[in-house]
Protein backbone atom coordinates (compact mmCIF):
# COMPACT_ATOMS: atom_id res chain seq x y z
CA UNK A 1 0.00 0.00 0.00
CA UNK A 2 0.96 3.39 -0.77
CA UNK A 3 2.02 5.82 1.89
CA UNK A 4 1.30 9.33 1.71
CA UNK A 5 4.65 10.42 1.47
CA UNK A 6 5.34 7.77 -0.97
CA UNK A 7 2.83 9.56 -3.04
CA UNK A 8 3.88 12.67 -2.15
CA UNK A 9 7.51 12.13 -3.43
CA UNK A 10 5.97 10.60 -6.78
CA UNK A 11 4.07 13.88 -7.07
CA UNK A 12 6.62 16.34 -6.65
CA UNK A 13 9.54 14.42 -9.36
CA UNK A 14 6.40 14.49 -11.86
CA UNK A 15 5.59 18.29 -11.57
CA UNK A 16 9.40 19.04 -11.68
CA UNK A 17 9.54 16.67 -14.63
CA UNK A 18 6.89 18.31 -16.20
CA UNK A 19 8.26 22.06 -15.30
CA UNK A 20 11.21 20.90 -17.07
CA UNK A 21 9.23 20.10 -20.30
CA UNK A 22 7.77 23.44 -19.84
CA UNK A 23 11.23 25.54 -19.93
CA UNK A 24 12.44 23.14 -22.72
CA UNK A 25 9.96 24.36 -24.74
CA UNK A 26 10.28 27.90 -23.61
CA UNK A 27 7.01 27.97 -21.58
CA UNK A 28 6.06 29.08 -18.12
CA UNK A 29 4.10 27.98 -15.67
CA UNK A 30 1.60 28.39 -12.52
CA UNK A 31 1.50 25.61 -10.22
CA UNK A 32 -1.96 26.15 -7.90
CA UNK A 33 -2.76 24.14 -5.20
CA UNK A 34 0.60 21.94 -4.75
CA UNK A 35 3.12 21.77 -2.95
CA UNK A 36 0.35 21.78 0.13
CA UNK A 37 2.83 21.45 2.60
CA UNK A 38 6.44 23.20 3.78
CA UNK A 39 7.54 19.86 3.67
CA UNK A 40 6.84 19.11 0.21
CA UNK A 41 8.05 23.21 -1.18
CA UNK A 42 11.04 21.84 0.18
CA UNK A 43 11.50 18.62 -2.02
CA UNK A 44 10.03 20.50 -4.81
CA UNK A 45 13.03 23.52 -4.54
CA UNK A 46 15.36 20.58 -3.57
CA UNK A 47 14.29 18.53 -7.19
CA UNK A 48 14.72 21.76 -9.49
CA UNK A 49 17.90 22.39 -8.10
CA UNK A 50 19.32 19.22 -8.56
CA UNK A 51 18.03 19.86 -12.86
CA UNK A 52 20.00 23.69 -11.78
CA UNK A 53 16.85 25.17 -12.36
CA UNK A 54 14.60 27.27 -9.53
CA UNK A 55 11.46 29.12 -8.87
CA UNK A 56 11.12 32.71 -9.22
CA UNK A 57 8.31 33.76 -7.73
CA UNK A 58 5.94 32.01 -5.20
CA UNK A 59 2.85 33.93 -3.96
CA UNK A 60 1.21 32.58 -0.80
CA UNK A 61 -2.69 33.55 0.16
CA UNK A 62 -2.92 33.70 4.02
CA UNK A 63 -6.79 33.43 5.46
CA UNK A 64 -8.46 32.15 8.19
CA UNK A 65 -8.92 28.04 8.77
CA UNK A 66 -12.91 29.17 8.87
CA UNK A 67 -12.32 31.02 5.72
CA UNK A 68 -10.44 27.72 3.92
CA UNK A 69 -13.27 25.14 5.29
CA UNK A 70 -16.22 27.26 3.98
CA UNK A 71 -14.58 27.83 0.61
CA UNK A 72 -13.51 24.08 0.54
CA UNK A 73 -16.86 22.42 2.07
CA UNK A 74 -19.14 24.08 -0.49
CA UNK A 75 -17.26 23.09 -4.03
CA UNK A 76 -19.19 20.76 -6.35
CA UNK A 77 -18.14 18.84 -9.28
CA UNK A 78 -20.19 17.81 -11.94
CA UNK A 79 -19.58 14.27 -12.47
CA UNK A 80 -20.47 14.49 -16.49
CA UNK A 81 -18.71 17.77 -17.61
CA UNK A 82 -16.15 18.06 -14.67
CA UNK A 83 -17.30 21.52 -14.24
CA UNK A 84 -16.70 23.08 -10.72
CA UNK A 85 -18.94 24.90 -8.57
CA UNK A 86 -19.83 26.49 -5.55
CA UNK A 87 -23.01 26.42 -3.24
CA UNK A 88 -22.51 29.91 -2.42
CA UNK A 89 -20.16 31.69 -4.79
CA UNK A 90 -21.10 29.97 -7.92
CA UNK A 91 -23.77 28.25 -8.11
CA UNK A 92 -25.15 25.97 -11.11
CA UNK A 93 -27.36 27.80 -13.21
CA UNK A 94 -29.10 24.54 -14.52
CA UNK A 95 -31.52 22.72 -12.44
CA UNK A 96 -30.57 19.81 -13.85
CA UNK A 97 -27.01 20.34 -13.53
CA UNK A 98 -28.20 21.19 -9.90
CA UNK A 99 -29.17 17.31 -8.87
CA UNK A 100 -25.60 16.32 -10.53
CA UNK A 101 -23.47 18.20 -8.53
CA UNK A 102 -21.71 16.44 -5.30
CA UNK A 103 -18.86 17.15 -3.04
CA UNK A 104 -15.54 15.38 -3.52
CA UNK A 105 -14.98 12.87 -0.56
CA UNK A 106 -12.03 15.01 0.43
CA UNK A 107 -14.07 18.01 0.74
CA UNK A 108 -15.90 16.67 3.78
CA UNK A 109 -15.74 18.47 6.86
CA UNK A 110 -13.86 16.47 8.95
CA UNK A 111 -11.36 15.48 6.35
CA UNK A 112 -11.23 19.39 5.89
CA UNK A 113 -10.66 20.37 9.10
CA UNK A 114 -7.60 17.86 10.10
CA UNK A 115 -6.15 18.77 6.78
CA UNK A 116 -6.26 22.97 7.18
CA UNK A 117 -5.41 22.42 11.10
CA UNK A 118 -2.67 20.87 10.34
């Protein structure tokens, strides 16, 4: 069975891997959402140097755990179009799209909490 830093390692050498087919190319990029952890920014500064490469900018958005639960808790995914929503910032605008819609299993509120208290 996988461990979650097993996973996490696998994670991090494939976005450097794919950063580095990005600059090969002559591209940029915008990683969102990952590296969640210090931890893993670490590995993921660590892995680009090691290809001599580095970031050169990282923006960080500080709120409140409250603020990061609410946001999180009310996403919805639309299982046929993979469309995202939100229960209160952007809600479907289709009924039937409506009785689609479900939470991800990691945007549960206990899963939610242990993972933005952490």
């Amino acid at each position: 069975m996988w461990s979650v830093k097993g996973l996490e390692d696998i994670a991090i050498e494939m976005l450097a891997q794919s950063m580095m087919e990005a600059i090969a190319k002559g591209q940029g990029f915008i990683i969102d959402g990952t590296p969640r952890t210090v931890e893993a920014a670490k590995k993921l500064v660590a892995s680009l140097a090691e290809r001599d490469q580095k970031l050169d900018y990282v923006i960080e958005f500080l709120f409140s755990a409250e603020s990061a639960v609410k946001r999180l808790e009310g996403r919805r995914v639309d299982p046929k179009t993979g469309d995202v929503y939100h229960v209160d910032f952007k809600p479907p605008e289709d009924g039937g799209v409506d009785e689609r819609v479900h939470a991800h299993r990691s945007d549960k509120h206990s899963f939610l909490i242990d993972l933005v208290l952490k």
